[in-house]
C-alpha atoms as a PDB file:
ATOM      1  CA  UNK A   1       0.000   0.000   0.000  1.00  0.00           C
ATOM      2  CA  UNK A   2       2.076   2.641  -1.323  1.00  0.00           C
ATOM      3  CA  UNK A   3      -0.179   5.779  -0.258  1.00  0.00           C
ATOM      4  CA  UNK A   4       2.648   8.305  -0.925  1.00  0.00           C
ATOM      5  CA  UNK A   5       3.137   7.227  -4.590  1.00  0.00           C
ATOM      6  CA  UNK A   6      -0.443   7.065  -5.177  1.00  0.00           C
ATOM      7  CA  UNK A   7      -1.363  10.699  -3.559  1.00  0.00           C
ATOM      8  CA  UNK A   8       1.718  12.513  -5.874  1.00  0.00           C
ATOM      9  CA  UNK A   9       0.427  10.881  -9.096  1.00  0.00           C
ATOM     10  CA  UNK A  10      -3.210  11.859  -8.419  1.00  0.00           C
ATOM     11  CA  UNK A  11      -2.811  15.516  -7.511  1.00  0.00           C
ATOM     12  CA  UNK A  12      -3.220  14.753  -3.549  1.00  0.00           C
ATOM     13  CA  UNK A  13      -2.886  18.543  -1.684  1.00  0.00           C
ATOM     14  CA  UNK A  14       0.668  18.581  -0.023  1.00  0.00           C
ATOM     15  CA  UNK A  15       0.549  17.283   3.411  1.00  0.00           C
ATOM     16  CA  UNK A  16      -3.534  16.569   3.471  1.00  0.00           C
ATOM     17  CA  UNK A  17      -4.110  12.816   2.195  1.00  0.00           C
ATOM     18  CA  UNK A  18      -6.179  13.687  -0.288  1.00  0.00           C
ATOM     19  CA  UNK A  19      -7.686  15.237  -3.492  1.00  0.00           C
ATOM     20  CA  UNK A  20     -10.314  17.982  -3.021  1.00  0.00           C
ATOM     21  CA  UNK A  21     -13.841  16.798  -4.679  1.00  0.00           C
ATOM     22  CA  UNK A  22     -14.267  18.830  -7.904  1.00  0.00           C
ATOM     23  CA  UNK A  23     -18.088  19.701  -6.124  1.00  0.00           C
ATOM     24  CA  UNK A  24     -18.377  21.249  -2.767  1.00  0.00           C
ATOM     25  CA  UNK A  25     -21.553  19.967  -1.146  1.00  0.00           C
ATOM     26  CA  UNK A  26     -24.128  22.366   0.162  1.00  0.00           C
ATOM     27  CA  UNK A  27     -26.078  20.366   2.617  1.00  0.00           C
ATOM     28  CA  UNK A  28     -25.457  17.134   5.253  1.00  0.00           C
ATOM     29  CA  UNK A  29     -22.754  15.174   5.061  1.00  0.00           C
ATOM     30  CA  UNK A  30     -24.949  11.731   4.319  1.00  0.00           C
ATOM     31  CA  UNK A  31     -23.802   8.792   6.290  1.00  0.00           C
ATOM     32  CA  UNK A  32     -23.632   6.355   4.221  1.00  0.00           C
ATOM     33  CA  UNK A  33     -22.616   2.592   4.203  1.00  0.00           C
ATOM     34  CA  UNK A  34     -21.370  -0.121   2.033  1.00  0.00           C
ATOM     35  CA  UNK A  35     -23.090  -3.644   2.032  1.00  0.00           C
ATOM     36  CA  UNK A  36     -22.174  -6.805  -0.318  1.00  0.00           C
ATOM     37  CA  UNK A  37     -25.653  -8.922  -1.900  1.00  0.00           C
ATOM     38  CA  UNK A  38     -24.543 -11.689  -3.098  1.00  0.00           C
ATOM     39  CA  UNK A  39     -21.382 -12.073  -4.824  1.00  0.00           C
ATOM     40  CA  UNK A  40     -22.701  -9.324  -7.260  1.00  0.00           C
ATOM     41  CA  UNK A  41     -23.672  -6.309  -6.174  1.00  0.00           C
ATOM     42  CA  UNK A  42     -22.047  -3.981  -3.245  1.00  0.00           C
ATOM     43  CA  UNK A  43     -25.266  -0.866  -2.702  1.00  0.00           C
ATOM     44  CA  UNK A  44     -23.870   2.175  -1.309  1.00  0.00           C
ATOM     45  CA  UNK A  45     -26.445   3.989   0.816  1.00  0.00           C
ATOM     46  CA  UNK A  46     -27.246   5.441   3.652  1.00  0.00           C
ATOM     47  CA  UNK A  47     -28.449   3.204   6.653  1.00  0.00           C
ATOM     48  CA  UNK A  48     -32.199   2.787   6.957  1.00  0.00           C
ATOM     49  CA  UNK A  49     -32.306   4.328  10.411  1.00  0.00           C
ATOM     50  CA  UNK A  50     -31.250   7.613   7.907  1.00  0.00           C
ATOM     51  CA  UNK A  51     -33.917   7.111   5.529  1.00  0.00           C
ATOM     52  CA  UNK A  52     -37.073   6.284   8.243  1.00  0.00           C
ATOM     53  CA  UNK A  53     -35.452   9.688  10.051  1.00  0.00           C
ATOM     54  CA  UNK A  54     -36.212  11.474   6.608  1.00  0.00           C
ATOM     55  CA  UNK A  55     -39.375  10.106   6.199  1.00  0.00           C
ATOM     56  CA  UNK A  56     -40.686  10.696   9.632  1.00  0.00           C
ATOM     57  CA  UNK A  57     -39.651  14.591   9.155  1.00  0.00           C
ATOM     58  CA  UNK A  58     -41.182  14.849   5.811  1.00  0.00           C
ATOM     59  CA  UNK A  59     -44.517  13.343   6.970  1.00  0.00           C
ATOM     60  CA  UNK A  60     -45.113  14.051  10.438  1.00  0.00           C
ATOM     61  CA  UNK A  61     -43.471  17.084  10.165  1.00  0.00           C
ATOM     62  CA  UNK A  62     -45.626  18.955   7.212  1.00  0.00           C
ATOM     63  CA  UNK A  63     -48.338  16.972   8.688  1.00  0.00           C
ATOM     64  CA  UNK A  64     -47.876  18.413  11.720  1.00  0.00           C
ATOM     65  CA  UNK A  65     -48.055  22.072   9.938  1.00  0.00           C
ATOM     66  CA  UNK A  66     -51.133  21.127   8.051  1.00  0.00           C
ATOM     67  CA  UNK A  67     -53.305  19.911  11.459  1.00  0.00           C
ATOM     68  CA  UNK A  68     -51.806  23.098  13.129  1.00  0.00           C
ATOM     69  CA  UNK A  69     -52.600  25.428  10.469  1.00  0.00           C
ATOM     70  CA  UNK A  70     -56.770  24.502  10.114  1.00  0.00           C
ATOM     71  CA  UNK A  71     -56.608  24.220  14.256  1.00  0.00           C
ATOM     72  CA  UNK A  72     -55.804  27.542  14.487  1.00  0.00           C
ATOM     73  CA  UNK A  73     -52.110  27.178  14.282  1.00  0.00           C
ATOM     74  CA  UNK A  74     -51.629  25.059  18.051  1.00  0.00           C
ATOM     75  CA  UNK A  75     -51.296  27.636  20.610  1.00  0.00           C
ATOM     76  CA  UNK A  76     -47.678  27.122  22.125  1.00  0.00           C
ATOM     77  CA  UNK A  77     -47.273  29.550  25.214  1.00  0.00           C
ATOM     78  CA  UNK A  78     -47.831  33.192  24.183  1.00  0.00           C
ATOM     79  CA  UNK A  79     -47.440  32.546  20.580  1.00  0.00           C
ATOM     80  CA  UNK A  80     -50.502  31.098  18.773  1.00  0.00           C
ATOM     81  CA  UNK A  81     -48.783  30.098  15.509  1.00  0.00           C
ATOM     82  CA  UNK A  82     -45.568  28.116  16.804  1.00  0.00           C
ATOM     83  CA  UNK A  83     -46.804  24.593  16.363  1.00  0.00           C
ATOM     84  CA  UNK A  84     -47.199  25.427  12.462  1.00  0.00           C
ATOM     85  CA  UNK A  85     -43.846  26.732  11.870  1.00  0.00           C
ATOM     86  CA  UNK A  86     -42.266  23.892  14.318  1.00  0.00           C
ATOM     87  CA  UNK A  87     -43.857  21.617  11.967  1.00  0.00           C
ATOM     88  CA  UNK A  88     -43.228  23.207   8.598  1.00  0.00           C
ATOM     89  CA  UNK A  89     -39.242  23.433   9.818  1.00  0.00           C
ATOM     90  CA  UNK A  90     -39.506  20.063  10.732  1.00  0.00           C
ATOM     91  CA  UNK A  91     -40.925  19.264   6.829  1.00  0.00           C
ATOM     92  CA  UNK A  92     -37.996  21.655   5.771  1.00  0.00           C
ATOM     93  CA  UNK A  93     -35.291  19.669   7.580  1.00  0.00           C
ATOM     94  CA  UNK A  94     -36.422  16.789   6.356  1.00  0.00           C
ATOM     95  CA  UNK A  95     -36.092  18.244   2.326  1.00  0.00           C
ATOM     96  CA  UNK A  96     -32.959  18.781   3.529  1.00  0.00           C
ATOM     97  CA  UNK A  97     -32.078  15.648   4.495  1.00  0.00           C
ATOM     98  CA  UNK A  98     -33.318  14.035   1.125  1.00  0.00           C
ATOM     99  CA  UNK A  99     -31.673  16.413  -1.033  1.00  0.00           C
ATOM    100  CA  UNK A 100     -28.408  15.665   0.681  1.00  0.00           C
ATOM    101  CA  UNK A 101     -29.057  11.700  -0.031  1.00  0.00           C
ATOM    102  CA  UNK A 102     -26.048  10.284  -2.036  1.00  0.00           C
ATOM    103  CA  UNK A 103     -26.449   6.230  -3.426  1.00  0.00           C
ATOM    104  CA  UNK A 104     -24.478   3.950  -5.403  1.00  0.00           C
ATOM    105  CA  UNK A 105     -24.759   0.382  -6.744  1.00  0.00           C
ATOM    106  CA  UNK A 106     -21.830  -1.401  -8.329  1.00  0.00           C
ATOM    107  CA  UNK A 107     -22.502  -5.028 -10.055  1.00  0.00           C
ATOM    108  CA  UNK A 108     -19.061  -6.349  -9.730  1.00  0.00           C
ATOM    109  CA  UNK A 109     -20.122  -9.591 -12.374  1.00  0.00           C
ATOM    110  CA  UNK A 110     -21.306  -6.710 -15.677  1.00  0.00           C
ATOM    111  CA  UNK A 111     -18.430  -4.190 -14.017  1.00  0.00           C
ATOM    112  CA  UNK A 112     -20.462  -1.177 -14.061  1.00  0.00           C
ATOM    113  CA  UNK A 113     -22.005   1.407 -11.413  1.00  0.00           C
ATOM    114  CA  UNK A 114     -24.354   3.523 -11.298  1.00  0.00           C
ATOM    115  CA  UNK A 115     -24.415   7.027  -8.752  1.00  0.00           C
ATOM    116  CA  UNK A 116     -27.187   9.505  -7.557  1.00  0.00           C
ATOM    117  CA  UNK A 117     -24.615  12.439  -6.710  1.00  0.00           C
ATOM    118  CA  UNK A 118     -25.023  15.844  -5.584  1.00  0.00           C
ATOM    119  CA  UNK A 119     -27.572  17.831  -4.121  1.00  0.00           C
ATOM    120  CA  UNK A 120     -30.979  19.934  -4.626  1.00  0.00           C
ATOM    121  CA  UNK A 121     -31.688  20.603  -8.371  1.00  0.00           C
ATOM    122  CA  UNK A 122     -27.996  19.850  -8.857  1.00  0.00           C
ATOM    123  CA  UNK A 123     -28.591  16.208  -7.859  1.00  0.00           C
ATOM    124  CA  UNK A 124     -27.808  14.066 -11.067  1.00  0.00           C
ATOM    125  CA  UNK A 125     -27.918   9.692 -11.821  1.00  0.00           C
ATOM    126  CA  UNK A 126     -24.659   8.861 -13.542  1.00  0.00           C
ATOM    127  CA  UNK A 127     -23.954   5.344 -14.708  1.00  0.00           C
ATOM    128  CA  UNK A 128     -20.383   3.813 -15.383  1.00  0.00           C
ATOM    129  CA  UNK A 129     -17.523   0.974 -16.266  1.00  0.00           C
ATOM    130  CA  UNK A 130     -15.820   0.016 -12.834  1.00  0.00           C
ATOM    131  CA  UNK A 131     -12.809   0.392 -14.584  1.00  0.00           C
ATOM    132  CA  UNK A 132     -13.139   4.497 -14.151  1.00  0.00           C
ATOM    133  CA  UNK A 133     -12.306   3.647 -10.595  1.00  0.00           C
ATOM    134  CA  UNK A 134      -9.160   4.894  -9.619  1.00  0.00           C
ATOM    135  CA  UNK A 135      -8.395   3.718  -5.680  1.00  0.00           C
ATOM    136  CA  UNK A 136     -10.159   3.452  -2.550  1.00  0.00           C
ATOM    137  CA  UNK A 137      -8.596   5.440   0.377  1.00  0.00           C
ATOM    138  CA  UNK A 138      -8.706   4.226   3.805  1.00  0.00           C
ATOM    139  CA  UNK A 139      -8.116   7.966   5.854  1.00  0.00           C
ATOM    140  CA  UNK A 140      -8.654   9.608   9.649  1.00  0.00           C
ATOM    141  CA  UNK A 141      -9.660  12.482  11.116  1.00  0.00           C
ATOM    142  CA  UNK A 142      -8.971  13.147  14.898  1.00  0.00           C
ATOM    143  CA  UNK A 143     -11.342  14.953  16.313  1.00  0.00           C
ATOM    144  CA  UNK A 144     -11.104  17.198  19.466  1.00  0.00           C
ATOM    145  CA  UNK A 145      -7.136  17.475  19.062  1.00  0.00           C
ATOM    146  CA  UNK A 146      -4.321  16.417  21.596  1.00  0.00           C
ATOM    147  CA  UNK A 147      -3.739  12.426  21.628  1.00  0.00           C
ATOM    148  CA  UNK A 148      -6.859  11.528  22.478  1.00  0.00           C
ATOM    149  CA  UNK A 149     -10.757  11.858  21.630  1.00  0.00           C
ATOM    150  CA  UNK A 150     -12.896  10.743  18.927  1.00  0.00           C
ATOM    151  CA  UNK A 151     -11.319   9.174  15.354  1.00  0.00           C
ATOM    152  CA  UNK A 152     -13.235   8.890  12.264  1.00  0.00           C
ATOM    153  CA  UNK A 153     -12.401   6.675   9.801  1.00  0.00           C
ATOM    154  CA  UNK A 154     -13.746   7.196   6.376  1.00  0.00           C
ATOM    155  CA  UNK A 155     -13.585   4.760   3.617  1.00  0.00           C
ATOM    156  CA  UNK A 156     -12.960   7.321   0.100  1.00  0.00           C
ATOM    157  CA  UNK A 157     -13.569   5.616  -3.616  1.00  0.00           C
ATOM    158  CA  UNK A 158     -11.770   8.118  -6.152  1.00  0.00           C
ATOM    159  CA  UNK A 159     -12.243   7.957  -9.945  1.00  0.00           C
ATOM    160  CA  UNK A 160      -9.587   8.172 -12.548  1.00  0.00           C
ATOM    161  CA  UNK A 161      -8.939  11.727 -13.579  1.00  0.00           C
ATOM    162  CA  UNK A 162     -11.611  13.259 -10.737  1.00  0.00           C
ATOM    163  CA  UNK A 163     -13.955  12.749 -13.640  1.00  0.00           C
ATOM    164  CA  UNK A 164     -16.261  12.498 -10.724  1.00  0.00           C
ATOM    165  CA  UNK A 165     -16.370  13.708  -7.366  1.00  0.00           C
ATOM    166  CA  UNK A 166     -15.198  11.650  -4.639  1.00  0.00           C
ATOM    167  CA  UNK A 167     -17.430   9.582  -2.430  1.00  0.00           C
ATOM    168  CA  UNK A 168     -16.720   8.861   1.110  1.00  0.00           C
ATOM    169  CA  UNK A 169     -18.468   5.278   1.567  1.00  0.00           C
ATOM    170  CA  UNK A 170     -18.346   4.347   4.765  1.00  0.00           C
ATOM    171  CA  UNK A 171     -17.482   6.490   8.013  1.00  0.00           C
ATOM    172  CA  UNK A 172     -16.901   4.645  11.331  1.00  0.00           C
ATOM    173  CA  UNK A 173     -16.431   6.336  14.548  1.00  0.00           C
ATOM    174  CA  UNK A 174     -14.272   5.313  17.433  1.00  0.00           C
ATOM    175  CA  UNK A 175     -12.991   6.821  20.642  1.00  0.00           C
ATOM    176  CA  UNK A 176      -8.870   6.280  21.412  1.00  0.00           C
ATOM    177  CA  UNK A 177      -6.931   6.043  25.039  1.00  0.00           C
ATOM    178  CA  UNK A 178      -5.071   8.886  25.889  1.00  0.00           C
ATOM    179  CA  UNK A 179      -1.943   8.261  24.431  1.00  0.00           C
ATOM    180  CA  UNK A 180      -2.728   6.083  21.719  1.00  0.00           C
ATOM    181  CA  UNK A 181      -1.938   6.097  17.883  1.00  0.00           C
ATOM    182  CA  UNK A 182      -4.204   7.591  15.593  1.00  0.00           C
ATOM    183  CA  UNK A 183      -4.607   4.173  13.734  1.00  0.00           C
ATOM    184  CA  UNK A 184      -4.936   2.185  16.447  1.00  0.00           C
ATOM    185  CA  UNK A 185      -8.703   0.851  16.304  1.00  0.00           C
ATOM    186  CA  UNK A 186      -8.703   0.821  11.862  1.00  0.00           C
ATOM    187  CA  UNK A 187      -8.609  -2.726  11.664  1.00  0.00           C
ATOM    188  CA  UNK A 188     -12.171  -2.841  11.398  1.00  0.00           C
ATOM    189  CA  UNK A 189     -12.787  -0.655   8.346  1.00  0.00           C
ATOM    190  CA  UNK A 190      -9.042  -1.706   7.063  1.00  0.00           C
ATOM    191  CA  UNK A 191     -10.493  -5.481   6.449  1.00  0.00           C
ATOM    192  CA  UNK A 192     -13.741  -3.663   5.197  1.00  0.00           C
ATOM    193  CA  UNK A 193     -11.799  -1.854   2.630  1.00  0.00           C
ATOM    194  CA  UNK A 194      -9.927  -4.639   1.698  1.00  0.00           C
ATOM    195  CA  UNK A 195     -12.392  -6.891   1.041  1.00  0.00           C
ATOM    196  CA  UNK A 196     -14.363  -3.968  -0.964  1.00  0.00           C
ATOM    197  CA  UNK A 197     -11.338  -2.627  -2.863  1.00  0.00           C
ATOM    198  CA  UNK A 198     -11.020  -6.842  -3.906  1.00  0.00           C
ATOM    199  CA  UNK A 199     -14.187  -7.088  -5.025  1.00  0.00           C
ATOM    200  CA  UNK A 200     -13.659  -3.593  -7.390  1.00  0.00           C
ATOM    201  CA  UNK A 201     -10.783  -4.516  -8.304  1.00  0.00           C
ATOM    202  CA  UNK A 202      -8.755  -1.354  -7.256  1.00  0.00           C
ATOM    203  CA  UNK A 203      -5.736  -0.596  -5.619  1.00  0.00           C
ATOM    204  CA  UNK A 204      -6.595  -0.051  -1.481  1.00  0.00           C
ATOM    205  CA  UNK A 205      -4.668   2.304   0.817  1.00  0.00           C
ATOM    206  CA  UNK A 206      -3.358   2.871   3.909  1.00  0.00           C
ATOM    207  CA  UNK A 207      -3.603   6.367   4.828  1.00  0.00           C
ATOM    208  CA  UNK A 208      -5.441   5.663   8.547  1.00  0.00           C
ATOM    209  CA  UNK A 209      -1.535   6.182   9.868  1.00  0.00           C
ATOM    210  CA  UNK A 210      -2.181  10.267   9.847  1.00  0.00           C
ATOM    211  CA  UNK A 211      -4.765  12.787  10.409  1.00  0.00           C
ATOM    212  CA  UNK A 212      -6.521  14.118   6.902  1.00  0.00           C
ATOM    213  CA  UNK A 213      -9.446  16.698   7.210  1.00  0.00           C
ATOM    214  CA  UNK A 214     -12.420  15.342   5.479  1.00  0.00           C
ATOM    215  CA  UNK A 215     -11.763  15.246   2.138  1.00  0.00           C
ATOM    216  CA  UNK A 216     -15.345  16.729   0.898  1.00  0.00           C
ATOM    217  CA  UNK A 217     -16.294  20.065   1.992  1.00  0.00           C
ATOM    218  CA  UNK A 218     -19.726  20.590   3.511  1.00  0.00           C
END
């Protein structure tokens, strides 16, 4: 795993671990997650806790705003029309969160992908060859500074020439002893990597042995 040689021929930032997505994002970081079906396909998507949280604010919450709004807006203390705008921010939040929804499915037997990337009316489907895959990044951010505190480790698939922005896969947080190294509990998403990086058929790397900054902007 050769992360050095890899990060100078693909334009890394000097001293960061990695490339800077050619699209900033404008809403939620989506947590997404990475799960094999079969021996064919590997789905990309957020977990369904995510998705029933969207849901619930979308429905209850414009519902919500709709039952306040012919009840007279639901009187909360002093302020008779609170309950409808609680609602309707609820419904808002919950746009929010599905316009900041990110998926990907990759059929490793036809070699081929396709993404829903980006966000709001700039939210686009793009379909694939595998082989536009350029690595998979294994990286860390420390959180909270000093030797200690809260690690995330983020899983980053990057495609040949940035002809697409970068997608961060799978995050995975974990809390380190005072003390220890910043790599110290990646084993986890190191074997996940591995075994996803295998089934792409891309080069996997290392980089969980320093701290990056996360590698899309938000």
């Amino acid at each position: 795993m050769e992360g050095n040689d890899w990060r100078e021929r693909s334009g890394f930032e000097a001293g960061s671990g990695f490339r800077r997505s050619p699209r900033q994002k404008n809403g939620l970081e989506t947590p997404l997650r990475a799960s094999f079906y079969g021996e064919k396909l590997i789905v990309i998507a957020p977990p369904l806790w995510y998705d029933i949280l969207v849901l619930a604010c979308l429905s209850g919450g414009f519902g919500f705003s709709v039952y306040a709004f012919f009840q007279g807006g639901v009187q909360i203390g002093n302020m008779p029309f609170l309950g409808f705008f609680l609602g309707l921010a609820v419904g808002v939040a919950g746009i929010w969160g599905a316009l900041s929804n990110e998926r990907m499915s990759c059929d490793v037997v036809k070699r081929t992908y396709a993404r829903l990337e980006g966000q709001g009316i700039g939210k686009r489907l793009t379909r694939g060859s595998l082989d536009e895959l350029d690595a998979l990044v294994a990286m860390a951010e420390r959180y909270m500074g000093g030797l200690s505190g809260t690690v995330v480790y983020r899983l980053v698939l990057h495609w040949k020439g940035q002809a697409q922005p970068l997608l961060v896969i799978e995050n995975q947080y974990v809390t380190l002893a005072p003390g220890a190294a910043i790599n110290a509990k990646s084993g986890e998403i190191l074997w996940l990597g591995s075994r996803i990086a295998a089934a792409l058929k891309v080069p996997f790397y290392d980089n969980t042995y320093f701290h990056s900054p996360g590698p899309v902007k938000v």
